[in-house]
Protein backbone atom coordinates (compact mmCIF):
# COMPACT_ATOMS: atom_id res chain seq x y z
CA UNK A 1 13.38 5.72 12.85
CA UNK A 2 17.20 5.36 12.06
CA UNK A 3 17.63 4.19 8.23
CA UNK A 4 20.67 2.07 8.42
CA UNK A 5 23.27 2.70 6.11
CA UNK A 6 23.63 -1.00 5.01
CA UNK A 7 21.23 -1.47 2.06
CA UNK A 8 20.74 -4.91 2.82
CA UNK A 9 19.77 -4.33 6.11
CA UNK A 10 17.74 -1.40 5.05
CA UNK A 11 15.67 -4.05 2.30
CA UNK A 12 15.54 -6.13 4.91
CA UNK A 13 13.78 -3.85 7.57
CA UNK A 14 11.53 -2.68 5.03
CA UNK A 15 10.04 -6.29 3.69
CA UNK A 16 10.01 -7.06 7.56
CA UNK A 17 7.88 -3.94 7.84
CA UNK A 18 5.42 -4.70 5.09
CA UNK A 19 4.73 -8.10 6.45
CA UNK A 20 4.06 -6.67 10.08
CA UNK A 21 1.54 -3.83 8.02
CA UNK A 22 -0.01 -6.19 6.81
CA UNK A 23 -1.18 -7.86 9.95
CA UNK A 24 -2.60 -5.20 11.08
CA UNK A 25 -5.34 -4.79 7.89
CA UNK A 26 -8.96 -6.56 8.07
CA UNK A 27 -9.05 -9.70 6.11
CA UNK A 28 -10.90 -8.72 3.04
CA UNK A 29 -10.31 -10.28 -0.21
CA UNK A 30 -8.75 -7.49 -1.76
CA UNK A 31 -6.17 -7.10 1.22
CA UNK A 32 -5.45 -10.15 1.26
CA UNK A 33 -4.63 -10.34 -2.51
CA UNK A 34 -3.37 -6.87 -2.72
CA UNK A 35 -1.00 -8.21 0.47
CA UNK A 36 0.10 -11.56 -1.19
CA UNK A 37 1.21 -9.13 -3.93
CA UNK A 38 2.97 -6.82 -1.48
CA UNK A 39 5.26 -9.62 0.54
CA UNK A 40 6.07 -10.56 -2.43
CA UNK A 41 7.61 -7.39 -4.29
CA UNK A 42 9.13 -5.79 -1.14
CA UNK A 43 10.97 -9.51 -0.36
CA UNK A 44 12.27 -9.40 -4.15
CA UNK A 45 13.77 -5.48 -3.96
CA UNK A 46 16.14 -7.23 -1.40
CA UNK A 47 16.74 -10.05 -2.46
CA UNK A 48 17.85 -8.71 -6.12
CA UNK A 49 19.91 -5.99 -4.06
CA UNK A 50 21.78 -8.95 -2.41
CA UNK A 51 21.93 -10.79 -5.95
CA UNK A 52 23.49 -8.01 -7.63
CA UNK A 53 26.00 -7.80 -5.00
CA UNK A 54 26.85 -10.91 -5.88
CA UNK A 55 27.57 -9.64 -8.87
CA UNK A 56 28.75 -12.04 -12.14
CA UNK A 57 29.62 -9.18 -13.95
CA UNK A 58 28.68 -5.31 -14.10
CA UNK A 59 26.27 -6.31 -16.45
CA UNK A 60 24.53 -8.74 -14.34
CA UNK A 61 25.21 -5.85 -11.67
CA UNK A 62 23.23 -3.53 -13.30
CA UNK A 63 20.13 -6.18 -14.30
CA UNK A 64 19.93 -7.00 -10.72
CA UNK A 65 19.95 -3.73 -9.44
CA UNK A 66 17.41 -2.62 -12.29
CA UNK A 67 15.12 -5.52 -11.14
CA UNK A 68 15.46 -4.38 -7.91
CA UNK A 69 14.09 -0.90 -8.08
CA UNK A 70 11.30 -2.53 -10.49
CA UNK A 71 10.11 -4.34 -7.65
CA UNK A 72 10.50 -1.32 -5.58
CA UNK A 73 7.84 0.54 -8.20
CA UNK A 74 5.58 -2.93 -7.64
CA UNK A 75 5.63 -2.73 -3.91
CA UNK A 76 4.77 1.08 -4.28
CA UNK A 77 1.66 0.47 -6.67
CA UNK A 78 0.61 -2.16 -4.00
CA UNK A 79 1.41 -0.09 -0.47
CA UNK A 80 -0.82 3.08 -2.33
CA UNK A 81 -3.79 0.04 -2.84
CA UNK A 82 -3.93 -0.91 -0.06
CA UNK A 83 -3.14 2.69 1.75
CA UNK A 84 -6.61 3.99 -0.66
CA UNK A 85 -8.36 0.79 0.80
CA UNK A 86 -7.57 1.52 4.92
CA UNK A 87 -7.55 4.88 5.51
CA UNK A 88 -7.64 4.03 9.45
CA UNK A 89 -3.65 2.41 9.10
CA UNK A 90 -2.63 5.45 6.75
CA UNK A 91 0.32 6.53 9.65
CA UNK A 92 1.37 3.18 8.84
CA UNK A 93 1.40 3.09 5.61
CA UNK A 94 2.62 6.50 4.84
CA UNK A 95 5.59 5.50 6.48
CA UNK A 96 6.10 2.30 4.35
CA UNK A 97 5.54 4.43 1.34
CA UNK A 98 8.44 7.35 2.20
CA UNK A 99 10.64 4.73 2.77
CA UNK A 100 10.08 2.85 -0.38
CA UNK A 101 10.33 6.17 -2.89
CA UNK A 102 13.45 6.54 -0.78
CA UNK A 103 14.89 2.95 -1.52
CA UNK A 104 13.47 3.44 -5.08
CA UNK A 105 15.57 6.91 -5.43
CA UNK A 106 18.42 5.37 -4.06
CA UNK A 107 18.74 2.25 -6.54
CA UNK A 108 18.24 4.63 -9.20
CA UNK A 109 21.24 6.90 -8.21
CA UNK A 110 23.46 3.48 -7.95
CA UNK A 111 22.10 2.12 -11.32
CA UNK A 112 23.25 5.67 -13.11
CA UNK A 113 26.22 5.94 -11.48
CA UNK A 114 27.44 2.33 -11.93
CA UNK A 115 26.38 2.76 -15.53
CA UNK A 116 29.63 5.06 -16.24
């Protein structure tokens, strides 16, 4: 797959993903928990991305961007859960997880460079 360059877009496509992963898993307690958890976190990395390009100030900049790659660690802890817990969707979720080290490695990178 194509990352787009746009961030936004690229948040976007991932959350999308996440929720369309998550269709796919049995409806056990736990994934359906461990699921609630994960639309949540992967909507919030870009929604804070889009916050903090609204940016008040480069403080503000750099608390919404530093919220956003916390949310990006959340949705990781919660894709590897749920990866453990269905081994038969792991091509799935691999996928979902590359992507969101790579989103997570990119926020970083803008967080140090915007903080000089």
């Amino acid at each position: 797959m194509n990352k787009p360059y746009d961030l936004e877009e690229r948040t976007f496509l991932f959350a999308r993903e996440c929720r369309l992963y998550i269709k796919t898993l049995p409806k056990t307690a736990s994934n359906i928990e461990d699921g609630k958890q994960l639309i949540r976190s992967s909507g919030s990395v870009g929604a804070n991305y889009i916050e903090a390009n609204e940016k008040l100030s480069d403080k503000d900049l750099a608390f919404r961007l530093k919220i956003a790659r916390k949310e990006a660690k959340e949705s990781k802890y919660w894709l590897r859960l749920l990866h453990d817990l269905n081994t038969d969707q792991n091509t799935y979720s691999e996928s979902l997880l590359i992507e969101i080290e790579q989103l997570r490695k990119i926020l970083s990178t803008i967080i140090t460079k915007t903080a000089h």
